[in-house]
C-alpha atoms as a PDB file:
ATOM      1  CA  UNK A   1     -52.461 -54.375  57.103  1.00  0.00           C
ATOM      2  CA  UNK A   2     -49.191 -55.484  55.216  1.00  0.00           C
ATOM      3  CA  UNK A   3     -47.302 -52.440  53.859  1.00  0.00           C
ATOM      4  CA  UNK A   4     -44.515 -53.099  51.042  1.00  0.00           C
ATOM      5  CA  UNK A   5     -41.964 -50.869  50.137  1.00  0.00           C
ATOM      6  CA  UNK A   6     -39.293 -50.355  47.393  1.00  0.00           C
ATOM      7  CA  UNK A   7     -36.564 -48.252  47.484  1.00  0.00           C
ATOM      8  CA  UNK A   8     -36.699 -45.953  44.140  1.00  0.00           C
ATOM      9  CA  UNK A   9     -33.851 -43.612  44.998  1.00  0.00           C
ATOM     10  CA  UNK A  10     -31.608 -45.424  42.343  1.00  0.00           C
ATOM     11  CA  UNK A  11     -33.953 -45.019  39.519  1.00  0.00           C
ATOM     12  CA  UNK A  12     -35.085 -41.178  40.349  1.00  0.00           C
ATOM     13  CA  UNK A  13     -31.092 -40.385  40.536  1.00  0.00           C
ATOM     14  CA  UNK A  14     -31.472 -42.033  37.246  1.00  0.00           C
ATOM     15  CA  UNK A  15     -34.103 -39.994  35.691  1.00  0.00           C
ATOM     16  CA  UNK A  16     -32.815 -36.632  37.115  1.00  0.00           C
ATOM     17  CA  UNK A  17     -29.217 -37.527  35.465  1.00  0.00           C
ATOM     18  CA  UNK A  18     -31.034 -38.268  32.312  1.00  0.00           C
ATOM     19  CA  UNK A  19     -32.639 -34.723  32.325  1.00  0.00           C
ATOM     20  CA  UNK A  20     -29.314 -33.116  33.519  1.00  0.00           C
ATOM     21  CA  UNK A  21     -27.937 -34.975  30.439  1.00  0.00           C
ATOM     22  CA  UNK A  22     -30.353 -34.340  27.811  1.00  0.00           C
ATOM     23  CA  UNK A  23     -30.323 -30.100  29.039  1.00  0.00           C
ATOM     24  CA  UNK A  24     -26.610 -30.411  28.331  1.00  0.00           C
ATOM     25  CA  UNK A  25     -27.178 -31.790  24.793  1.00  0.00           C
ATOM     26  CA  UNK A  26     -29.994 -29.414  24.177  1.00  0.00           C
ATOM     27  CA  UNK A  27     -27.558 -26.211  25.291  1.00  0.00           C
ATOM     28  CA  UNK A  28     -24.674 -27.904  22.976  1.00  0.00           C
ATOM     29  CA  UNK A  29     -26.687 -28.165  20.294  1.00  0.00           C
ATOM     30  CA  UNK A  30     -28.197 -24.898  20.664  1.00  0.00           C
ATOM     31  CA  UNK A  31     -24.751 -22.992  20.973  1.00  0.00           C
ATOM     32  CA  UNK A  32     -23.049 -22.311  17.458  1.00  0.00           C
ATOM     33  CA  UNK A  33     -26.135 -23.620  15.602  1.00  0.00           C
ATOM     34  CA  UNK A  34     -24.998 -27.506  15.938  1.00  0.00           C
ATOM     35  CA  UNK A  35     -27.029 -29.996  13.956  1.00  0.00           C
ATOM     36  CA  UNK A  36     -26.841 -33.939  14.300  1.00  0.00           C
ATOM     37  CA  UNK A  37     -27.896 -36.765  11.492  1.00  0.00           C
ATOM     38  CA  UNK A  38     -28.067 -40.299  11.224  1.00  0.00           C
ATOM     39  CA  UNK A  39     -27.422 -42.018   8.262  1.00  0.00           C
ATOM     40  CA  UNK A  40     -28.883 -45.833   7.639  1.00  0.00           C
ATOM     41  CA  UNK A  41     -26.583 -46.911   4.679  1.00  0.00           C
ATOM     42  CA  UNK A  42     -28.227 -50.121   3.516  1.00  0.00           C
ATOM     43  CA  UNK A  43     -31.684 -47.966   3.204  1.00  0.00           C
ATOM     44  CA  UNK A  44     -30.318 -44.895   2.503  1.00  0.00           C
ATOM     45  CA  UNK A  45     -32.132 -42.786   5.464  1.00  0.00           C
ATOM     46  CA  UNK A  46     -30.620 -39.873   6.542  1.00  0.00           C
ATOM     47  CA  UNK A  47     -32.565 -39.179   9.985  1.00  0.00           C
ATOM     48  CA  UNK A  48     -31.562 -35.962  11.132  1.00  0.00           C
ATOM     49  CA  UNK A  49     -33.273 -32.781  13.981  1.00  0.00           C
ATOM     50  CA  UNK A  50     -34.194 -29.746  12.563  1.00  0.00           C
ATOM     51  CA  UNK A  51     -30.986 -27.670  12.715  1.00  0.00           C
ATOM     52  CA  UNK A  52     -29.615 -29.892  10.632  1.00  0.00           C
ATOM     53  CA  UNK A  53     -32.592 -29.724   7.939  1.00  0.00           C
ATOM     54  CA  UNK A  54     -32.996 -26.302   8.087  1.00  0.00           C
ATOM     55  CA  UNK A  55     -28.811 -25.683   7.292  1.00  0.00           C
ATOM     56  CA  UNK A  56     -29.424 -28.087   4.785  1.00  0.00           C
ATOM     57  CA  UNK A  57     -32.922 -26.726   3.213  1.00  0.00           C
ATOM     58  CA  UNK A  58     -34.503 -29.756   4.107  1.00  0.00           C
ATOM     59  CA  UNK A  59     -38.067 -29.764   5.184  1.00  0.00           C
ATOM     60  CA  UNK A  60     -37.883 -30.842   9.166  1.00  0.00           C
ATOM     61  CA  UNK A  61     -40.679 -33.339   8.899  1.00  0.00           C
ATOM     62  CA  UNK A  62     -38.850 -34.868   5.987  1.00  0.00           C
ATOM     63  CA  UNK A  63     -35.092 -35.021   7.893  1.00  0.00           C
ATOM     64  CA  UNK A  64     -37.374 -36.377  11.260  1.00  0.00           C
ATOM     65  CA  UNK A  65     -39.064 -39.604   9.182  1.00  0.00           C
ATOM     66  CA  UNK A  66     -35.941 -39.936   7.213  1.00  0.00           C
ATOM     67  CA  UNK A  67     -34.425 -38.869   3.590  1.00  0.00           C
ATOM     68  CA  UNK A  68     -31.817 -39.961   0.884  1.00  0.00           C
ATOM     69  CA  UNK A  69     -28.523 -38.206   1.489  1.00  0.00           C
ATOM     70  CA  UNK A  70     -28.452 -36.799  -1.941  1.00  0.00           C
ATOM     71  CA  UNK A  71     -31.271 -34.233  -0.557  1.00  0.00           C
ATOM     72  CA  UNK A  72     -29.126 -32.866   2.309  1.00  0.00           C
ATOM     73  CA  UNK A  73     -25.842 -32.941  -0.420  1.00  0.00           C
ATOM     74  CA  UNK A  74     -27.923 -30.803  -2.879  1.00  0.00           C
ATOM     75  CA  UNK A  75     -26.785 -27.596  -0.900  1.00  0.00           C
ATOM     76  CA  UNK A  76     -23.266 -28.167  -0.732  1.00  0.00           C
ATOM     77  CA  UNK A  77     -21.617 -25.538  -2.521  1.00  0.00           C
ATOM     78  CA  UNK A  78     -20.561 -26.651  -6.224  1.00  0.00           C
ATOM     79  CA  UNK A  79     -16.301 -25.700  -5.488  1.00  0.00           C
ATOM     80  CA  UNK A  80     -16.708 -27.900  -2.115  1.00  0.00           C
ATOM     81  CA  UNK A  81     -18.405 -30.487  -3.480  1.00  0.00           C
ATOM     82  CA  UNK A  82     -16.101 -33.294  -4.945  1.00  0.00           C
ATOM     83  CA  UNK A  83     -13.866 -32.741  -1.838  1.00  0.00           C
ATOM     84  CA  UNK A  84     -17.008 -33.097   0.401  1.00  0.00           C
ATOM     85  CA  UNK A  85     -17.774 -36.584  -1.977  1.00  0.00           C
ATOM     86  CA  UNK A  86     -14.184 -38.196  -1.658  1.00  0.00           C
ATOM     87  CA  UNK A  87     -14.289 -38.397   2.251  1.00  0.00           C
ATOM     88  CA  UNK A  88     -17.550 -39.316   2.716  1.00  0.00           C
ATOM     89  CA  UNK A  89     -16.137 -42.639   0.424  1.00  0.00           C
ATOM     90  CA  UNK A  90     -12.827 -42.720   2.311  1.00  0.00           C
ATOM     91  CA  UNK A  91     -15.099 -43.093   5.159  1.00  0.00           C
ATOM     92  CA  UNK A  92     -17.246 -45.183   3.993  1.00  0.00           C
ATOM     93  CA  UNK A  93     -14.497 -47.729   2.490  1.00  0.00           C
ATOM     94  CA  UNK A  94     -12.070 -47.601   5.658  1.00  0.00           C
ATOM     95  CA  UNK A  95     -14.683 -46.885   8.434  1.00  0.00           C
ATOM     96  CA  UNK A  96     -13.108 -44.136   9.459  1.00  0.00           C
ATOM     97  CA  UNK A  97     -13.763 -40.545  10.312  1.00  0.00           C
ATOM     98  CA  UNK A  98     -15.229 -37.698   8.869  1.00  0.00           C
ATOM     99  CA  UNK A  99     -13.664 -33.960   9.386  1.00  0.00           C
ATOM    100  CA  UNK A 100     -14.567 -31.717   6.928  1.00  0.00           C
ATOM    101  CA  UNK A 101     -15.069 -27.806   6.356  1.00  0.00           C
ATOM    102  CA  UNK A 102     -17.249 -26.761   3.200  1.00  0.00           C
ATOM    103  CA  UNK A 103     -20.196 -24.254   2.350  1.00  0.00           C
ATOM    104  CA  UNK A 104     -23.994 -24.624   2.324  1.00  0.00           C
ATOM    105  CA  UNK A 105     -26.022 -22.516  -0.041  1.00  0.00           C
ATOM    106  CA  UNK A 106     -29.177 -20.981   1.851  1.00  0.00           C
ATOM    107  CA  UNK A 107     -32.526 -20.519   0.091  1.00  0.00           C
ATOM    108  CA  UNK A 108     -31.734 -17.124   0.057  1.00  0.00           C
ATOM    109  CA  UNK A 109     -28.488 -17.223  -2.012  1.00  0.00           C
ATOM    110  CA  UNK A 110     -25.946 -16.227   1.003  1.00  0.00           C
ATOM    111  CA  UNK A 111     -23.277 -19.374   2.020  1.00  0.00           C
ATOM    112  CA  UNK A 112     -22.614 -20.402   5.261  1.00  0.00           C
ATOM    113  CA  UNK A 113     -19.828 -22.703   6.178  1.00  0.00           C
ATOM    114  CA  UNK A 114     -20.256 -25.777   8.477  1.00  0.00           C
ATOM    115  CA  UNK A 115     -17.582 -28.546  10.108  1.00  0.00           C
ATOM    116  CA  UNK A 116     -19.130 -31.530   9.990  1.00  0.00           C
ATOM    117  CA  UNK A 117     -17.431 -34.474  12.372  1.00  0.00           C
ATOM    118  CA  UNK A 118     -19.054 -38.461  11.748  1.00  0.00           C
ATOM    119  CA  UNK A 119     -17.841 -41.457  12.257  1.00  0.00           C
ATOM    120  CA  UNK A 120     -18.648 -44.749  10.009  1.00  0.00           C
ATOM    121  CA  UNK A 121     -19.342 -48.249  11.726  1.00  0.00           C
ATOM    122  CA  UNK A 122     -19.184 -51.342   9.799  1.00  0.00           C
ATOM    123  CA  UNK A 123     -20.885 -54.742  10.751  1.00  0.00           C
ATOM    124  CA  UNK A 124     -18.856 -58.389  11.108  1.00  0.00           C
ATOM    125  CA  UNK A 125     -18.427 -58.452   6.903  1.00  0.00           C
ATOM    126  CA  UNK A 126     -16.504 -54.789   7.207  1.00  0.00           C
ATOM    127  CA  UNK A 127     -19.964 -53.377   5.242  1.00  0.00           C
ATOM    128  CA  UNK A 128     -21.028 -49.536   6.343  1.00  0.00           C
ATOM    129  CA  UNK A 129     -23.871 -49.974   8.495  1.00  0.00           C
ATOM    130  CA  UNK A 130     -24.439 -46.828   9.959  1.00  0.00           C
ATOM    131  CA  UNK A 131     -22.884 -43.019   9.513  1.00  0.00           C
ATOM    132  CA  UNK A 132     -23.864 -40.787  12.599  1.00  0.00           C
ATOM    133  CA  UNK A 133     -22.640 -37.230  13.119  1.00  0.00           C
ATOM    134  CA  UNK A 134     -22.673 -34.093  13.450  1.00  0.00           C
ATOM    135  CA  UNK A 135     -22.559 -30.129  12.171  1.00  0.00           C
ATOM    136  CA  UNK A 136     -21.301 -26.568  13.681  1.00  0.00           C
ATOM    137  CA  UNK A 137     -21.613 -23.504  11.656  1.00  0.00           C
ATOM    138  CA  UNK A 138     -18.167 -22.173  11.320  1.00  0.00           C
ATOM    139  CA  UNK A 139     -19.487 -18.881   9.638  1.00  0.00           C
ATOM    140  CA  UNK A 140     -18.307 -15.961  11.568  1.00  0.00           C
ATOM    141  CA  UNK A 141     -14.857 -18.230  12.278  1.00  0.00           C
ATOM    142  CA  UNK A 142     -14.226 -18.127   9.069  1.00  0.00           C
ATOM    143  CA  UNK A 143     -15.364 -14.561   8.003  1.00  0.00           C
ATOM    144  CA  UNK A 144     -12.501 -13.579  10.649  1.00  0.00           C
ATOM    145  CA  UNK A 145      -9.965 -15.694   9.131  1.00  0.00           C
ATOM    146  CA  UNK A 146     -10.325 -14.312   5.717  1.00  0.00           C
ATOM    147  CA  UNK A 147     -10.386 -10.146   7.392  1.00  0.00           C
ATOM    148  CA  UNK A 148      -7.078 -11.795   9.217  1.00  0.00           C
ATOM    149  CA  UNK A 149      -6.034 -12.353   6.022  1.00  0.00           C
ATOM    150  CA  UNK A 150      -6.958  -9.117   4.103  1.00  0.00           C
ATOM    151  CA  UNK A 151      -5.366  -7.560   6.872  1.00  0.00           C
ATOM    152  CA  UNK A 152      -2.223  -9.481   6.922  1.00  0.00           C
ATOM    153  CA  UNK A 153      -1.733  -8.368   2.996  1.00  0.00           C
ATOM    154  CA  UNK A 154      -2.658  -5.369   3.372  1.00  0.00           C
ATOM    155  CA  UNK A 155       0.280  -4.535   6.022  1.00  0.00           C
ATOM    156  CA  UNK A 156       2.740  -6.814   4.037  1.00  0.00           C
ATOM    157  CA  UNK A 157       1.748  -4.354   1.164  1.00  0.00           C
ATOM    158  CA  UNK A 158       2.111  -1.241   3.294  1.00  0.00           C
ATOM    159  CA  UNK A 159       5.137  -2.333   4.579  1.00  0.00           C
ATOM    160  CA  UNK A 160       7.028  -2.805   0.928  1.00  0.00           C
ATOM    161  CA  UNK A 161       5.662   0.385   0.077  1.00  0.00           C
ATOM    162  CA  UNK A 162       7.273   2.166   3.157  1.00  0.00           C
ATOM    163  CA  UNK A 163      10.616   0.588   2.569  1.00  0.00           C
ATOM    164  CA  UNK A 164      10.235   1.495  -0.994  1.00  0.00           C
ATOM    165  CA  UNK A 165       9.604   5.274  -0.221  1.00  0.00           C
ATOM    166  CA  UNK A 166      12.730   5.367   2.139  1.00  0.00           C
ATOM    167  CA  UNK A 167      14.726   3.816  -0.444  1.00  0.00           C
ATOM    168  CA  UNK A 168      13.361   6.908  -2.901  1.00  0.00           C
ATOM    169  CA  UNK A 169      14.040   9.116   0.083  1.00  0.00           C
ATOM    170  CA  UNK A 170      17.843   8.200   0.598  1.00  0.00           C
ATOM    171  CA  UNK A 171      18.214   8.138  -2.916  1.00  0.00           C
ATOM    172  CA  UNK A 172      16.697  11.542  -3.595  1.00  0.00           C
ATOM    173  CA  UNK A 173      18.674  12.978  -0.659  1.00  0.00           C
ATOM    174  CA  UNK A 174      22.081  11.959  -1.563  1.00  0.00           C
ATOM    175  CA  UNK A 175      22.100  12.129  -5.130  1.00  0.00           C
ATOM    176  CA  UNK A 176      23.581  16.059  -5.273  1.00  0.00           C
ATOM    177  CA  UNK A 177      26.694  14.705  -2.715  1.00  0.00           C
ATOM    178  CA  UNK A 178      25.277  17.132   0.004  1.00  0.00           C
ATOM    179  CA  UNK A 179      27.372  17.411   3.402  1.00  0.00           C
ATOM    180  CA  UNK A 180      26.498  14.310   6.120  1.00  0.00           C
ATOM    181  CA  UNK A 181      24.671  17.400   8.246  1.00  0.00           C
ATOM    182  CA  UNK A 182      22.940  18.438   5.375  1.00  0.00           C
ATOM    183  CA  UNK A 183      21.945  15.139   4.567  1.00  0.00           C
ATOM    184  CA  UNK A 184      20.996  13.814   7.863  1.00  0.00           C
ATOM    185  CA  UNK A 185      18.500  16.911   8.328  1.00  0.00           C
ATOM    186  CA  UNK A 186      16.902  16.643   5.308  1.00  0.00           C
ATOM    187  CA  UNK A 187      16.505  12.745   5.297  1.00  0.00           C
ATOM    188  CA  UNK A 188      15.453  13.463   9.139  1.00  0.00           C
ATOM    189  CA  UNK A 189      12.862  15.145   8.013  1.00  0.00           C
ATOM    190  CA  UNK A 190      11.332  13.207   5.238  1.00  0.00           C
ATOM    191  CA  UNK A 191      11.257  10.219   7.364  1.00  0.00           C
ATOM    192  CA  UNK A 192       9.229  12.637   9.766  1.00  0.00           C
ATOM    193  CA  UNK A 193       6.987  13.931   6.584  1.00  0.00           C
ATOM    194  CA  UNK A 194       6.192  10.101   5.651  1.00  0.00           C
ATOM    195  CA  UNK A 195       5.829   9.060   9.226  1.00  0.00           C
ATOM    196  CA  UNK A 196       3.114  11.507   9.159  1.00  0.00           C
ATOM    197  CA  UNK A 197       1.528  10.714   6.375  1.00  0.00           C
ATOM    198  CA  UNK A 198       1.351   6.984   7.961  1.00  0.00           C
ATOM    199  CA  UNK A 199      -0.414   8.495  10.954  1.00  0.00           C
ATOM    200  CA  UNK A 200      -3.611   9.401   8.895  1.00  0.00           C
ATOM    201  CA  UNK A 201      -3.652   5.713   7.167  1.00  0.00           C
ATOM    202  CA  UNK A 202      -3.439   4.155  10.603  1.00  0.00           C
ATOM    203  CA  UNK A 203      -6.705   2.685  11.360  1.00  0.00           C
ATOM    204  CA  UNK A 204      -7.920   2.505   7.805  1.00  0.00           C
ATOM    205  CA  UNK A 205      -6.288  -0.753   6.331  1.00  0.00           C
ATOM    206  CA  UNK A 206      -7.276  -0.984   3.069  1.00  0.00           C
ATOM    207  CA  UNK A 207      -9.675   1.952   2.794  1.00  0.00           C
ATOM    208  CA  UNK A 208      -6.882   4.653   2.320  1.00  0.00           C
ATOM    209  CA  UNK A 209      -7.252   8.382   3.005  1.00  0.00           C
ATOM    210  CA  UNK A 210      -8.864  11.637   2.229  1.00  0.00           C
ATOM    211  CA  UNK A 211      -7.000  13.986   0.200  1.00  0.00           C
ATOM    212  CA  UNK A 212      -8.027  17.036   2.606  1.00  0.00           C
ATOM    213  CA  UNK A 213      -6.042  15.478   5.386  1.00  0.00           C
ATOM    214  CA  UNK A 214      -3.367  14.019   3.405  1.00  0.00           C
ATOM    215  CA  UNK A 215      -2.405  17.761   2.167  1.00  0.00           C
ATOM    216  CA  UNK A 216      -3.366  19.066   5.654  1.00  0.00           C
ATOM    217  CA  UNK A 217      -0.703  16.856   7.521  1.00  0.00           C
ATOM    218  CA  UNK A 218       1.923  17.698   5.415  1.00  0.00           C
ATOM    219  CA  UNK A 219       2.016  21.129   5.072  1.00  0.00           C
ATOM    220  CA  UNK A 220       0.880  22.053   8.888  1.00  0.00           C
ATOM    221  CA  UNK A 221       4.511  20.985  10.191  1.00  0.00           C
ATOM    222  CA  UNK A 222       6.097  24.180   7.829  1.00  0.00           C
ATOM    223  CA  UNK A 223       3.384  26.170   7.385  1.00  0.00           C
ATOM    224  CA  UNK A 224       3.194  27.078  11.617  1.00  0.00           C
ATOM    225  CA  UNK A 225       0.153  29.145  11.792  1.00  0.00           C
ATOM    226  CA  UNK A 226      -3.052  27.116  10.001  1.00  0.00           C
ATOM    227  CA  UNK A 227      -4.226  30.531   9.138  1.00  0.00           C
ATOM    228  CA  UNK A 228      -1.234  30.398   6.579  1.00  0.00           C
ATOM    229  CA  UNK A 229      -2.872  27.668   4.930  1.00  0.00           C
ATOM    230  CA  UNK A 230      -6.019  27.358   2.363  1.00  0.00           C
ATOM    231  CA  UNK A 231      -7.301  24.232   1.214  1.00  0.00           C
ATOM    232  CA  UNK A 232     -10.337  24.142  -0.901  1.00  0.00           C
ATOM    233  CA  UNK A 233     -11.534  20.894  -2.968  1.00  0.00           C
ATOM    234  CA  UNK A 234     -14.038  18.219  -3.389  1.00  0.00           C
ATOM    235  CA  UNK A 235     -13.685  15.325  -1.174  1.00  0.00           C
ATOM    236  CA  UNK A 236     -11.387  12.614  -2.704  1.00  0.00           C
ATOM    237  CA  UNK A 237     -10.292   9.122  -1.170  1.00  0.00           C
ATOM    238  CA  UNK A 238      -6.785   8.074  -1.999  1.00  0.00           C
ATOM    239  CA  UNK A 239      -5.594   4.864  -1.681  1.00  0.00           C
ATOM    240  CA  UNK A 240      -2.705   4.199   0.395  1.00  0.00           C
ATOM    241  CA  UNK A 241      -0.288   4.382  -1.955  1.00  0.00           C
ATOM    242  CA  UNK A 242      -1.068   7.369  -3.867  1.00  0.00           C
ATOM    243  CA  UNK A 243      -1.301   9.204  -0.086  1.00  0.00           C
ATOM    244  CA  UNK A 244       1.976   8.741   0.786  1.00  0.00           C
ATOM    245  CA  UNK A 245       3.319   9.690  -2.360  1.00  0.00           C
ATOM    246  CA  UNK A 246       0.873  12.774  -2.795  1.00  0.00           C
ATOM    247  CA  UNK A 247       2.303  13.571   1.004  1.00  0.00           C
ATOM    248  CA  UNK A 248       5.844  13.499  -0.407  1.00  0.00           C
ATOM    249  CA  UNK A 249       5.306  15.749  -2.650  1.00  0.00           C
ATOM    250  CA  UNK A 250       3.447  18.363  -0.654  1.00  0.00           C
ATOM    251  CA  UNK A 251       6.719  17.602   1.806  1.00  0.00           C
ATOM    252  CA  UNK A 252       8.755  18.479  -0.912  1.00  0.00           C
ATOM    253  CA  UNK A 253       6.703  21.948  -2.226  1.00  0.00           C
ATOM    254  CA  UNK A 254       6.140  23.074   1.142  1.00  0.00           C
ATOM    255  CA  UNK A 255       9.963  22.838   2.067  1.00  0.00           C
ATOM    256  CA  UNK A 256      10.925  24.957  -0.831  1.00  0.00           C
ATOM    257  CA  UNK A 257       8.332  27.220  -0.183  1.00  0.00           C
ATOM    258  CA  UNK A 258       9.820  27.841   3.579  1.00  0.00           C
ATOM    259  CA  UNK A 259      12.968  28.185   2.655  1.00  0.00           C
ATOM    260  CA  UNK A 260      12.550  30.525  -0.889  1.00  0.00           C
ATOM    261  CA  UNK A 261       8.657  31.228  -1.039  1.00  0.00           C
ATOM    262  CA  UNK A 262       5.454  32.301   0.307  1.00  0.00           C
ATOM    263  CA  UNK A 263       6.283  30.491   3.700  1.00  0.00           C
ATOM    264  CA  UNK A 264       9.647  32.047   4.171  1.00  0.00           C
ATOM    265  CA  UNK A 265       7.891  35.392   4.889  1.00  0.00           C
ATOM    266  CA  UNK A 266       5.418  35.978   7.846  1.00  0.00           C
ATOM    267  CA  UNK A 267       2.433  37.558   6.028  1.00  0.00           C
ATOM    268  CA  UNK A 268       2.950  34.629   3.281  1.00  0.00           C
ATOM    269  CA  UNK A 269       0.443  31.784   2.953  1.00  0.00           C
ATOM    270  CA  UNK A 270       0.112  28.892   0.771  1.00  0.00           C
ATOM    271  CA  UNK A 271      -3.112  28.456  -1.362  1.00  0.00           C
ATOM    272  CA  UNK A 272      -3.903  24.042  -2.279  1.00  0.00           C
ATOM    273  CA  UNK A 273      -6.811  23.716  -4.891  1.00  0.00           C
ATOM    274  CA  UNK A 274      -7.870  20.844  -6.473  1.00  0.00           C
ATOM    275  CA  UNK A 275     -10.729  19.533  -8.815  1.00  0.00           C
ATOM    276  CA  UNK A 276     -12.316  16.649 -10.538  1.00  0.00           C
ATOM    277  CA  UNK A 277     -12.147  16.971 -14.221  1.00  0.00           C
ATOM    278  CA  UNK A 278     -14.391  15.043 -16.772  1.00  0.00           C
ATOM    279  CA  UNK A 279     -11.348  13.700 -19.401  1.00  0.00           C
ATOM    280  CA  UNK A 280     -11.367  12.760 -23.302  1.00  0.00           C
ATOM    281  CA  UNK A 281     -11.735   9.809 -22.046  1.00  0.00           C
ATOM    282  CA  UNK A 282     -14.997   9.761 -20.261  1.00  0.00           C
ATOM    283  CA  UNK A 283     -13.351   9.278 -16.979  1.00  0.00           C
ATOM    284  CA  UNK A 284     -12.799  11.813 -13.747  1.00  0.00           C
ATOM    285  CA  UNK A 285      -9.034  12.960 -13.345  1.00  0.00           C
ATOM    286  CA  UNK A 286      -7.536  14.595 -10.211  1.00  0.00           C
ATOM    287  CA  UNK A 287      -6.085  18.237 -10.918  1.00  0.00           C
END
């Protein structure tokens, strides 16, 4: 009986690091929708897997056995284009690398935006031989750069408007040469009035503020007891410059009103109505 033996151990550890490696490329590819392609310049074959055809509306079969590039570049967004067009030819000319953002149009209408990273190899006579690479869908990155954005604009508009009130503020308290304590109270307290009127836009970049609590927040502060105040209207959304002004001016009745009117006398109360009106001109005005 003659028994041989070979020692396999090298070639399993081989086959069990080939799975371990092939999982890891399977979960990379699967995270962030990643798609790879393969494109044989001298035949024009773009061989790509089936996250890349489908981000490209390319029929899977098609991108498996190979297709011109000019069918994946059909769904680059028309603005992205021509930028999209002169790297790929940088690349191509200098066999170099490919970084670049853009948009794909889906089949149904919506964009989504991709990075797509490649490299281009040339043979011995500097030719492009081959253009390998691959795609992540940047989508939701770049939804939250552009709310970063809107939000960033927003506040940088807020902010000029705030400074502009105070200016209006200072001006409108010191215009009648009233004593420093005179002045510092009142001013005092129409920084406090527009502060207010801040709190209700907190939280609502961009969206503004009903006119219910706009009113509401301004007179509450000199009207004491809320059963001294009536409110009664439809519901209106301000934007958030015409709440801080409309809260200004509230400030400004309300402060009279304690100090000569309704609210300078325990059983007064203040009555705030207000209605939508069809104009002359076909449009709704606030009364």
């Amino acid at each position: 009986m003659l028994v041989v033996c070979n020692d396999v151990t090298d070639q399993h550890y081989a086959v069990d690091a080939l799975r371990a490696s092939e999982e890891r490329l399977q979960l990379a590819l699967a995270v962030g929708v990643v798609g790879s392609w393969d494109w044989h310049i001298r035949t024009d074959r773009v061989f790509a897997d089936e996250r890349f055809a489908r981000l490209y509306n390319v029929d899977p079969e098609t991108a498996r056995t190979g297709a011109p590039v000019e069918l994946f570049l059909n769904s680059v967004h028309p603005d992205d284009s021509q930028r999209l067009n002169k790297a790929i030819q940088k690349a191509l000319m200098d066999g170099g690398d490919l970084a670049e953002e853009y948009r794909l149009i889906q089949a149904d209408g919506t964009a989504r935006w991709v990075l797509a990273r490649g490299h281009c190899f040339h043979d011995d006579h500097n030719q492009p031989l081959r253009f390998p690479g691959a795609v992540i869908d940047i989508t939701e990155r770049k939804e939250a750069e552009e709310h970063r954005k809107l939000l960033v604009n927003e506040l940088n508009h807020r902010v000029k408007n705030m400074l502009a009130s105070v200016q209006a503020i200072a001006n409108q308290t010191l215009r009648n040469g009233v004593s420093i304590a005179e002045g510092r109270a009142v001013f005092g307290d129409r920084l406090i009035a527009l502060s207010r009127a801040q709190d209700v836009l907190i939280g609502e970049l961009g969206a503004g503020a009903e006119i219910a609590s706009v009113i509401k927040t301004a007179i509450e502060p000199l009207a004491g007891d809320a059963e001294r105040l009536r409110i009664d209207g439809p519901g209106v959304q301000l934007s958030p410059r015409a709440a801080l002004s409309l809260s200004m001016a509230v400030h400004e009745l309300c402060t009279n009103a304690a100090k000569y009117g309704a609210l300078s006398k325990p059983e007064g109360h203040v009555d705030v109505r207000w209605s939508l009106d069809m104009g002359e001109d076909g449009e709704r005005h606030l009364s």
